[in-house]
PDB file of N, CA and C in Angstrom:
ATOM      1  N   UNK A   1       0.855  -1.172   0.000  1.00  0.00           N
ATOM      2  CA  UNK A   1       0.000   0.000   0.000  1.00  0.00           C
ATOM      3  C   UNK A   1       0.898   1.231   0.000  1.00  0.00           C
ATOM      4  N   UNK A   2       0.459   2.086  -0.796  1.00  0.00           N
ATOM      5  CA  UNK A   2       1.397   3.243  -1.095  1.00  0.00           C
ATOM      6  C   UNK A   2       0.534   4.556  -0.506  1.00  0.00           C
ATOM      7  N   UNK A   3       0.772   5.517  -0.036  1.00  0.00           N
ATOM      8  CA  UNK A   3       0.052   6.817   0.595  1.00  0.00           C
ATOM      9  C   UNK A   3       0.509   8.347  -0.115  1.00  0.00           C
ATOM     10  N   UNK A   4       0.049   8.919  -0.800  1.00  0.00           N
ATOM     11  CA  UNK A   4       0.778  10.196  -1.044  1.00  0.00           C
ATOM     12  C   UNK A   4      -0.145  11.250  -0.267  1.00  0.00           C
ATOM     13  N   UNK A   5       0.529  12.012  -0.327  1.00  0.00           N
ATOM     14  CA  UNK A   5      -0.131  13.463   0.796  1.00  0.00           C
ATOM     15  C   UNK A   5      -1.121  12.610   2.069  1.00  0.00           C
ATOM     16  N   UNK A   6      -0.298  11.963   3.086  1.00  0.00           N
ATOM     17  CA  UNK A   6      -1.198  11.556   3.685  1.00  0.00           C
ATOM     18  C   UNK A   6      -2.161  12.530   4.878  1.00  0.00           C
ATOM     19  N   UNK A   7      -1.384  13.578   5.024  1.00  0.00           N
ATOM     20  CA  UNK A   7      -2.187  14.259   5.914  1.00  0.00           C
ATOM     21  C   UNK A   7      -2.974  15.685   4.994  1.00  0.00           C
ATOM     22  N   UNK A   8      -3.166  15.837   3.956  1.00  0.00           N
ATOM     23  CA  UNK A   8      -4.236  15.877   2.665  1.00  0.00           C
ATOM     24  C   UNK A   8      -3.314  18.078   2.944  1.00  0.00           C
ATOM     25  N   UNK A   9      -1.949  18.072   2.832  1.00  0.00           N
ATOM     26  CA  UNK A   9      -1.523  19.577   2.947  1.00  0.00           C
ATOM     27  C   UNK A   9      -1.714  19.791   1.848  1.00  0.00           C
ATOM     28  N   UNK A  10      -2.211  21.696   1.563  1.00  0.00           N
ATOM     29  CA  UNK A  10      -1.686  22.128  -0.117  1.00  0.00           C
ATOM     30  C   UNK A  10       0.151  21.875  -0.207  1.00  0.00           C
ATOM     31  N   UNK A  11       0.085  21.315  -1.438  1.00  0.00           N
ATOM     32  CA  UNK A  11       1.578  21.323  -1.902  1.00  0.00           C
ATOM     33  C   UNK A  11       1.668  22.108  -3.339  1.00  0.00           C
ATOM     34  N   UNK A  12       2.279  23.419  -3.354  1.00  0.00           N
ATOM     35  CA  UNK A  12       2.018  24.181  -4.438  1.00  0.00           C
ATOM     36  C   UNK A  12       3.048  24.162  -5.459  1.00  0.00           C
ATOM     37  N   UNK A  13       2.294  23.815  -6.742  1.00  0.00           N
ATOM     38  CA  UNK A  13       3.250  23.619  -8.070  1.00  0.00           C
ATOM     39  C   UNK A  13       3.756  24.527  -8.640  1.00  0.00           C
ATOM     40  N   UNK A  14       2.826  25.059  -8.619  1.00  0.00           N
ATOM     41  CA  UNK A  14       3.100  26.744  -9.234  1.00  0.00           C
ATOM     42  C   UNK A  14       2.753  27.910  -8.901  1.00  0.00           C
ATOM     43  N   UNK A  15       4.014  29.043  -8.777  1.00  0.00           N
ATOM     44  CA  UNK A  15       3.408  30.283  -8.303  1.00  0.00           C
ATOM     45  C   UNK A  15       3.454  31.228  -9.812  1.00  0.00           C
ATOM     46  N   UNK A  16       3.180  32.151  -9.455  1.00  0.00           N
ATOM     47  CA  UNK A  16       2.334  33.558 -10.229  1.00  0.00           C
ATOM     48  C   UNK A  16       3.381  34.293 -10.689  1.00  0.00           C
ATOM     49  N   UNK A  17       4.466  34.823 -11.825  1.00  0.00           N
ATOM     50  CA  UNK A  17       5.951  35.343 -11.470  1.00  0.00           C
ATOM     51  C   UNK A  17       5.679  36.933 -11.980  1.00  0.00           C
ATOM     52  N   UNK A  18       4.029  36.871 -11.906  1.00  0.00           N
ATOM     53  CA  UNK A  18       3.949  38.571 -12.578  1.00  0.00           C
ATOM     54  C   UNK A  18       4.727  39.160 -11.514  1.00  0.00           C
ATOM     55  N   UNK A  19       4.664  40.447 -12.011  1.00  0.00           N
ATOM     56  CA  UNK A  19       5.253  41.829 -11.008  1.00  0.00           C
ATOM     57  C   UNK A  19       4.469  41.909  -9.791  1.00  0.00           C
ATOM     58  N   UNK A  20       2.900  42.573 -10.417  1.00  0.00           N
ATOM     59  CA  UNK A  20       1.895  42.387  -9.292  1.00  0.00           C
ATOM     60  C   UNK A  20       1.591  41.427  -8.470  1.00  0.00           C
ATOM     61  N   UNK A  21       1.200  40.184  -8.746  1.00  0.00           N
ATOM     62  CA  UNK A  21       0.689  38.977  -7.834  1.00  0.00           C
ATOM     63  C   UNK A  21       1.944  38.014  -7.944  1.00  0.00           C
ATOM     64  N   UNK A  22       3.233  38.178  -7.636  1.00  0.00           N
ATOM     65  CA  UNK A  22       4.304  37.501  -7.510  1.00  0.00           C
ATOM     66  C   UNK A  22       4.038  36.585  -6.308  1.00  0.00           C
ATOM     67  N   UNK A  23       4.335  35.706  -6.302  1.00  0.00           N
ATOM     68  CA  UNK A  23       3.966  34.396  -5.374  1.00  0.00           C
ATOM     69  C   UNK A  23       2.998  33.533  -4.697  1.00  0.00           C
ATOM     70  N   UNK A  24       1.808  34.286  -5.428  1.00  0.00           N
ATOM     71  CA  UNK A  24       0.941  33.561  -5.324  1.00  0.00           C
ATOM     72  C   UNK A  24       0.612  32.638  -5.841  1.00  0.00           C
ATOM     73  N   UNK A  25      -0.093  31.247  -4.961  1.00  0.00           N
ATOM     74  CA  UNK A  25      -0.140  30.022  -5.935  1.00  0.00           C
ATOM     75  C   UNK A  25      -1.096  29.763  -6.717  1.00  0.00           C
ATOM     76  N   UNK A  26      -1.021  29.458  -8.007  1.00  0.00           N
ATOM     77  CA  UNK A  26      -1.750  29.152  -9.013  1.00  0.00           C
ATOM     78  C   UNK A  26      -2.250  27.759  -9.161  1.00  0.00           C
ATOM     79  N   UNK A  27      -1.358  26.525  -9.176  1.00  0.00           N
ATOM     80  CA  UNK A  27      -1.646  25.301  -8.885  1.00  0.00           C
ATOM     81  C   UNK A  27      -1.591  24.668  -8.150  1.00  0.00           C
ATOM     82  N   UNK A  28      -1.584  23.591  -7.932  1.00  0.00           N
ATOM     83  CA  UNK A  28      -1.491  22.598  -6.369  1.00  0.00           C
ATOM     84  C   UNK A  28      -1.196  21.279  -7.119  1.00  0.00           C
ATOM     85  N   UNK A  29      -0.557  20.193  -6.175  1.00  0.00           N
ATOM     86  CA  UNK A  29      -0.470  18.902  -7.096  1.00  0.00           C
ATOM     87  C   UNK A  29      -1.765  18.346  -6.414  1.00  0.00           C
ATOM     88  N   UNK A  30      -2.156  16.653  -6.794  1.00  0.00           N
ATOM     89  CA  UNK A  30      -2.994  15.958  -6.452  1.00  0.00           C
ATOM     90  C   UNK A  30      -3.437  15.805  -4.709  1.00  0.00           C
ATOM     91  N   UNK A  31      -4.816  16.218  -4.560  1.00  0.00           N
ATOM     92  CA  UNK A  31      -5.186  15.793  -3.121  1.00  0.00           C
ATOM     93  C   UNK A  31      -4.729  14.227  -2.548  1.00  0.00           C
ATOM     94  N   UNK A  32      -4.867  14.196  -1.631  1.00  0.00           N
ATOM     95  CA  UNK A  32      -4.538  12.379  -0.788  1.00  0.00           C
ATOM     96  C   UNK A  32      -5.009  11.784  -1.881  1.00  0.00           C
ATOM     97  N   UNK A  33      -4.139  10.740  -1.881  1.00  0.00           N
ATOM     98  CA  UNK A  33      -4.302   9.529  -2.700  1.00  0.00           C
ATOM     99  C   UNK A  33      -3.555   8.056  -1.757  1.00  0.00           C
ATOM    100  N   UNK A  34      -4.360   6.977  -2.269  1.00  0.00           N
ATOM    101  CA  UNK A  34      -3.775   6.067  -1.720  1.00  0.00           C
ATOM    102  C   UNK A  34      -4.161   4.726  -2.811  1.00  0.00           C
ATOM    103  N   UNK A  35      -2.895   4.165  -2.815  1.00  0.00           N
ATOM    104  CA  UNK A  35      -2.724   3.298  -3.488  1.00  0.00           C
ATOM    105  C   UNK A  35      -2.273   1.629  -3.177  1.00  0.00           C
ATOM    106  N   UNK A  36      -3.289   0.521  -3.718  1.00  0.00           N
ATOM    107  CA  UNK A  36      -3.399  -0.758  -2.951  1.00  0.00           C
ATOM    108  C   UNK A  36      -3.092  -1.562  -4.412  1.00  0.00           C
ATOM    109  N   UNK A  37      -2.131  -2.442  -4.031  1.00  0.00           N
ATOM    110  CA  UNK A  37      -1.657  -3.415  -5.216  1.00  0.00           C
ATOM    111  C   UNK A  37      -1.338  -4.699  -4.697  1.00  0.00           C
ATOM    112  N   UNK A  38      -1.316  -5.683  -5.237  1.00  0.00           N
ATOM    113  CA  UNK A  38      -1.114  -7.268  -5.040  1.00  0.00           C
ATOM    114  C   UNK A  38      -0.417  -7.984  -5.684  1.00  0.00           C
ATOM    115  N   UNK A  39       0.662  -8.987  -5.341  1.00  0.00           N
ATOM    116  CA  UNK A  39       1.378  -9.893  -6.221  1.00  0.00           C
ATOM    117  C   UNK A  39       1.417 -11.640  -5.702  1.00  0.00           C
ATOM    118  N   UNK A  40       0.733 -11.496  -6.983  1.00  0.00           N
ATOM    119  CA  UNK A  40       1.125 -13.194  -6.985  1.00  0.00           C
ATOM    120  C   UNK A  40       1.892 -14.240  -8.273  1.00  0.00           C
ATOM    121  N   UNK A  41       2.587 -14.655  -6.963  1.00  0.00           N
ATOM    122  CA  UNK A  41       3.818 -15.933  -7.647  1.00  0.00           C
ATOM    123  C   UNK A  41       3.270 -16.880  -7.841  1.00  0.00           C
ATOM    124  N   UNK A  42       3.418 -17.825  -9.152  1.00  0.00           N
ATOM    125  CA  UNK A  42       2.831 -19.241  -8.953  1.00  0.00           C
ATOM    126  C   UNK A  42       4.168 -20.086  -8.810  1.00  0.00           C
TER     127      UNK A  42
END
């Protein structure tokens, strides 16, 4: 089982590089996700 953003923080991708609104964030990556996988050997 794999977990990304487990405690669900903004993590910001991109900020704003105008003059005026310099650092503000524009994007965010993906909210919590969690991921469940299985392997089988014969």
């Amino acid at each position: 089982m794999d977990m990304f953003n487990l405690f669900n923080r903004v993590n910001i991708r991109e900020a704003d590089n105008s003059f005026t609104q310099a650092g503000r964030p524009v994007a965010a990556f993906d909210p919590r996700q969690i991921q469940f996988s299985a392997k089988i050997v014969f």
